[in-house]
Protein backbone atom coordinates (compact mmCIF):
# COMPACT_ATOMS: atom_id res chain seq x y z
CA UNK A 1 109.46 -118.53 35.51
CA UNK A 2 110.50 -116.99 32.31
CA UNK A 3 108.74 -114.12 30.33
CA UNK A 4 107.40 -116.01 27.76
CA UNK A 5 105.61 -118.51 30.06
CA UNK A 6 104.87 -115.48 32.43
CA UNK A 7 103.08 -113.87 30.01
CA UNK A 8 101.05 -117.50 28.90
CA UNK A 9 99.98 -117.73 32.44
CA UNK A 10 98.63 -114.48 32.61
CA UNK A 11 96.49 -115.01 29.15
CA UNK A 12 95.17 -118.53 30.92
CA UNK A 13 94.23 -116.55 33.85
CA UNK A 14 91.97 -113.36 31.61
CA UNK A 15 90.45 -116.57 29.73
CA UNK A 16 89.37 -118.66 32.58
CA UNK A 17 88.16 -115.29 34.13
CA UNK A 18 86.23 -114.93 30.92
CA UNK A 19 84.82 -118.49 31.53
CA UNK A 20 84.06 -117.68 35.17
CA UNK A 21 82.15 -114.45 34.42
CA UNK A 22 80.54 -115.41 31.37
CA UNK A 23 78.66 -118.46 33.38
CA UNK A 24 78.13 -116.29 36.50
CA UNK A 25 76.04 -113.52 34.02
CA UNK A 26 74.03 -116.34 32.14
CA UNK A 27 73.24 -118.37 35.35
CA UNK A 28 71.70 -114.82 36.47
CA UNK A 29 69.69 -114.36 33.01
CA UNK A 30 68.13 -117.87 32.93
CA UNK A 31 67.12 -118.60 36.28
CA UNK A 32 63.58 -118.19 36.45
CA UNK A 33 63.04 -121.25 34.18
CA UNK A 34 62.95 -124.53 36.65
CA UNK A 35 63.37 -128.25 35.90
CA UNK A 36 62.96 -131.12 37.39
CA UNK A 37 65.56 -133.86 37.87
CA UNK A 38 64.34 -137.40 38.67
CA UNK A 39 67.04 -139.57 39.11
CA UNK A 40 65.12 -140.80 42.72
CA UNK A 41 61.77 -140.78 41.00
CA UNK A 42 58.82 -138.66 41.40
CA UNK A 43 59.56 -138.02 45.40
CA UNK A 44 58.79 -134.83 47.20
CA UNK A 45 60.50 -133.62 50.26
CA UNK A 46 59.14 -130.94 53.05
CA UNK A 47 56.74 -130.05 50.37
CA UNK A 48 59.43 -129.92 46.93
CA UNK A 49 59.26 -132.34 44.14
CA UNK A 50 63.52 -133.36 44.95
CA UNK A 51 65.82 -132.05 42.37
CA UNK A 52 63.08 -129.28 41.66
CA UNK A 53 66.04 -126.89 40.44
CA UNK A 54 66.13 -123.73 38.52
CA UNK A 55 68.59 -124.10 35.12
CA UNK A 56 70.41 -120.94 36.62
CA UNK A 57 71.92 -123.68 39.20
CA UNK A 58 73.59 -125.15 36.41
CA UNK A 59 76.42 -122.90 35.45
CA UNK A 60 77.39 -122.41 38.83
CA UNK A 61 79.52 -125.02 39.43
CA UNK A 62 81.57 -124.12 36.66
CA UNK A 63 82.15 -120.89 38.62
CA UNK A 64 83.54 -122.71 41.84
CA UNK A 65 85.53 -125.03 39.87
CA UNK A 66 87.18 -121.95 37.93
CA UNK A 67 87.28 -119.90 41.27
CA UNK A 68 88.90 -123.44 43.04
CA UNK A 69 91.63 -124.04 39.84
CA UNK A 70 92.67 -120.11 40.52
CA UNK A 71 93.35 -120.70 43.98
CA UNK A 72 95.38 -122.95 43.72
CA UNK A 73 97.63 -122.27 40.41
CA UNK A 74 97.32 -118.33 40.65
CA UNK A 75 96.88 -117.88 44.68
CA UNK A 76 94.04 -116.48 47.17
CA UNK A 77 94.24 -112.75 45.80
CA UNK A 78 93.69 -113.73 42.16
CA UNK A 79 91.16 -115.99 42.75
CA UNK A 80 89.08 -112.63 45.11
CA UNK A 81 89.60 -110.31 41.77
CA UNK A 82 87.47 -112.39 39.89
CA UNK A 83 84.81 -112.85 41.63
CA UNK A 84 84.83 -108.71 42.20
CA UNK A 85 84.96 -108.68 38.12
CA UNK A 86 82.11 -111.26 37.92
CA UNK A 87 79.80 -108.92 41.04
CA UNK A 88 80.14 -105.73 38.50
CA UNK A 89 79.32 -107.32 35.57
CA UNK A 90 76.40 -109.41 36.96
CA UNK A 91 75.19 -105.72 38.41
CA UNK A 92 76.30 -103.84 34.89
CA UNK A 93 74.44 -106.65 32.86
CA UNK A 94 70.94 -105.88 34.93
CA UNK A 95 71.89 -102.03 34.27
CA UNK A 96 71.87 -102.72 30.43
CA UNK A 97 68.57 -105.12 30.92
CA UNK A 98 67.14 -102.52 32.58
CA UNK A 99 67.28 -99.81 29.89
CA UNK A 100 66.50 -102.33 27.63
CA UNK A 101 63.43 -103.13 28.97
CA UNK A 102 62.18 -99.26 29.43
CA UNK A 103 62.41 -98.76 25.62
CA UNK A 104 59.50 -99.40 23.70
CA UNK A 105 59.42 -102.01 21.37
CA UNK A 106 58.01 -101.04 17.90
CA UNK A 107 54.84 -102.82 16.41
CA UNK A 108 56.69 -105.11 14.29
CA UNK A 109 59.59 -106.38 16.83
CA UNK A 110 59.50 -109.76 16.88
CA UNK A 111 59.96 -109.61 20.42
CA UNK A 112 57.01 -107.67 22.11
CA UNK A 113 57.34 -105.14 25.46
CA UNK A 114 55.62 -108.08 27.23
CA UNK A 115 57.40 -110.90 26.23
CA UNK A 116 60.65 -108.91 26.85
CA UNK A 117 59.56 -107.90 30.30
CA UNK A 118 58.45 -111.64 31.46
CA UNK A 119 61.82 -113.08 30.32
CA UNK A 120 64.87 -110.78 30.81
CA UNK A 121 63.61 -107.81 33.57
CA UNK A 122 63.93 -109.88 36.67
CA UNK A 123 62.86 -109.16 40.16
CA UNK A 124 64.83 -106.58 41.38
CA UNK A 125 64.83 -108.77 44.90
CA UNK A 126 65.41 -112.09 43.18
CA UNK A 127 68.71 -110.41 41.55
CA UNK A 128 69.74 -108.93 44.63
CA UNK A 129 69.32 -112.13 46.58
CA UNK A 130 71.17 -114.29 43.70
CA UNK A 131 73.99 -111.20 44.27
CA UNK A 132 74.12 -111.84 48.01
CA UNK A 133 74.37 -115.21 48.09
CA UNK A 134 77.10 -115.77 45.48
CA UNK A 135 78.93 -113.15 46.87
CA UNK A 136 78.89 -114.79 50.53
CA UNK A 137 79.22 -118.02 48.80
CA UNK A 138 82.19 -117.03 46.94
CA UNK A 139 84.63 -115.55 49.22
CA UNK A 140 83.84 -118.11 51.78
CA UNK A 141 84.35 -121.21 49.04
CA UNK A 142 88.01 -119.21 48.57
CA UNK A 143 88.68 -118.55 52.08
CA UNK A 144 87.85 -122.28 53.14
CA UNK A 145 90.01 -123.35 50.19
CA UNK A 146 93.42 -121.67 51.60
CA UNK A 147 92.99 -122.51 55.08
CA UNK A 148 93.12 -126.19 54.27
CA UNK A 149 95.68 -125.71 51.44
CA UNK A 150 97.75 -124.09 54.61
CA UNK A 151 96.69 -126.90 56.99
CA UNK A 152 97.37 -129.77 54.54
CA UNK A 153 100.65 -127.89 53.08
CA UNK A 154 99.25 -128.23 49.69
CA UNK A 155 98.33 -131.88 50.36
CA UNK A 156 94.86 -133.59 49.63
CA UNK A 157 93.24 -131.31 46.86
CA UNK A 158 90.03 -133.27 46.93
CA UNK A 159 89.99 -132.49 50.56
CA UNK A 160 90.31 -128.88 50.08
CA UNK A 161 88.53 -128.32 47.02
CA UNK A 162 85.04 -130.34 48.37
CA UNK A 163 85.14 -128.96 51.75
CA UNK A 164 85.59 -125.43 50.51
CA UNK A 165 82.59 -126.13 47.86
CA UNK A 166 80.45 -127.99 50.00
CA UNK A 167 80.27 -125.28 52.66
CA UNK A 168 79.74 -122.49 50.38
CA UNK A 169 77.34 -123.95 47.86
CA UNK A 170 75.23 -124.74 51.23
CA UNK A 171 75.68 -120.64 52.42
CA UNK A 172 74.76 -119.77 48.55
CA UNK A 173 71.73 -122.25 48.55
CA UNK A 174 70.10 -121.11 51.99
CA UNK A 175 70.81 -117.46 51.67
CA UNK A 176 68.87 -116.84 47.78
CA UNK A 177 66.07 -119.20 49.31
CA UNK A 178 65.63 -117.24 52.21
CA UNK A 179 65.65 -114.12 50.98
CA UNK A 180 63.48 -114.93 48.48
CA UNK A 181 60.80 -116.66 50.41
CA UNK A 182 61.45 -113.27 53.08
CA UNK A 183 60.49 -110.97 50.23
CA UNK A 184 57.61 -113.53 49.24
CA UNK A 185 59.06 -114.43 45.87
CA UNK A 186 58.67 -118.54 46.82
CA UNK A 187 56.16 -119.73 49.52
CA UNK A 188 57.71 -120.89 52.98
CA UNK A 189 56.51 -124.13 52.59
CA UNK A 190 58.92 -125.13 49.74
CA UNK A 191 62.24 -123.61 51.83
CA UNK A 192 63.26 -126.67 53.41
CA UNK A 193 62.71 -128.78 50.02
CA UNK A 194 64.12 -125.86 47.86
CA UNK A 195 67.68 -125.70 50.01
CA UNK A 196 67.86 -129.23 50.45
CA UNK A 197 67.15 -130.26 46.71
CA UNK A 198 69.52 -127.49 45.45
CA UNK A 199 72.36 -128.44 48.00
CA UNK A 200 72.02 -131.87 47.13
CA UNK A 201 72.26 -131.00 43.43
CA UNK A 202 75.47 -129.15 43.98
CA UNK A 203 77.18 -131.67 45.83
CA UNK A 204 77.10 -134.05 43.93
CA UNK A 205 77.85 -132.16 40.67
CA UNK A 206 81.44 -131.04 43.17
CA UNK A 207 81.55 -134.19 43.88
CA UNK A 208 81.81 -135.18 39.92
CA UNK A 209 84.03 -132.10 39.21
CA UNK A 210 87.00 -132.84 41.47
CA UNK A 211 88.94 -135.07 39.07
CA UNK A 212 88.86 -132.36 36.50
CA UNK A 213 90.17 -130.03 38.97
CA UNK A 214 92.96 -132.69 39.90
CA UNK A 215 93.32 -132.95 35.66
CA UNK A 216 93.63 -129.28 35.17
CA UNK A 217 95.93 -128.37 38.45
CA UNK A 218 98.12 -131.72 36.69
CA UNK A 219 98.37 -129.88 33.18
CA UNK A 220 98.89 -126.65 34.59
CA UNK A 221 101.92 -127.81 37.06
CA UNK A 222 103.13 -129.60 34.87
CA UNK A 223 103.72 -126.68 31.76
CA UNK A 224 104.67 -124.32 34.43
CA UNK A 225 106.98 -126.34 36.09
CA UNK A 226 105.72 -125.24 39.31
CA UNK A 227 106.32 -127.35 42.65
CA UNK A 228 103.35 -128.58 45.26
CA UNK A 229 102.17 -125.46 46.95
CA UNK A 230 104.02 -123.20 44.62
CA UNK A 231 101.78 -120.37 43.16
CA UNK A 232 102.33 -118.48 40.12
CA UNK A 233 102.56 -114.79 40.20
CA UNK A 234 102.61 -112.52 37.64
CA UNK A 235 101.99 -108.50 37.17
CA UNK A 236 98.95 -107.29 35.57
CA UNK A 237 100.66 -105.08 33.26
CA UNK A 238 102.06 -107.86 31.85
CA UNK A 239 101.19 -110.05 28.43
């Protein structure tokens, strides 16, 4: 690859790790509003109204599909030093909340101490179990990817990219429950209904993103000239 495209690549990659970490921050900011999708009706299951979601679940696919087109256009080590970026500034975003929230507000903010304090200083164990499980979730939806881009020899991209997402959006769906039924944020009797409503949800939104994944590895193969399996490396000095 010549300089010049070198150089493009490397820009693509900052912006969609810009994209990645930008909807990884917000989905942590908004979560603690909930909504409820009825496309089955007004059904409950073990004890959850089905599709009973928080709107923090709705960035995250964005994330995996970023983290997915990395792997495979930019290679397994790439695709791990973004979701490290997006971990520090999900953690440095809470820092800044944090100090935030301990300064008073003055008597004619339009935003009170109060109203500030309900909506941006979350549960300390709510963060840390959103942290936990994206971080599990994350490495394994990578790791899954590039053993069956290995076993496949670059073959089958839907195979690869759902199997990879389906496994880890289950691990990231099931951990932040648990731990947050554990530390008595949600009652036990809405687990079963929480993790199975919020798997569900993400399947089938991986399920919808795959031929955008197959439209954006196209475009990017095809500008970068680069052959089935074929990776593009770059150094970081360079753009």
């Amino acid at each position: 690859m010549d300089r010049s495209k070198e150089s493009k690549a490397f820009r693509v990659y900052l912006f969609l790790a810009a994209l990645f970490i930008t909807s990884l921050v917000v989905s942590n900011l908004i979560f603690q509003k909930f909504f409820y999708w009825y496309p089955f009706g007004d059904s409950e299951l073990f004890g959850a109204r089905f599709f009973e979601i928080s709107v923090g679940i709705l960035p995250y696919p964005i994330t995996f599909l970023i983290t997915d087109l990395i792997s495979e256009i930019y290679g397994q080590k790439r695709a791990n030093q973004v979701v490290t970026a997006g971990i520090f500034a999900s953690l440095f975003s809470m820092l800044i909340i944090w100090v935030a929230n301990a300064v008073p507000a003055i008597a004619d903010s339009p935003v009170d101490d109060r109203v500030f304090t309900q909506v941006f200083a979350l549960s300390p164990v709510a963060v840390l179990a959103s942290m936990m499980a994206y971080l599990f979730a994350q490495y394994i939806d990578i790791s899954i990817y590039h053993f069956w881009k290995r076993i496949t020899d670059g073959k089958y991209l839907w195979l690869r990219n759902n199997f990879s997402t389906f496994t880890s959006q289950f691990v990231d769906t099931f951990t932040v429950v648990l731990l947050l039924c554990l530390f008595g944020v949600l009652p036990w009797s809405a687990f079963y209904g929480l993790v199975i409503s919020g798997f569900a949800f993400k399947v089938l939104v991986a399920i919808f993103d795959t031929p955008f994944l197959y439209l954006f590895v196209f475009l990017f193969r095809r500008y970068f000239a680069l052959e089935r399996n074929e990776e593009i490396s770059f150094s970081m000095t360079k753009g």
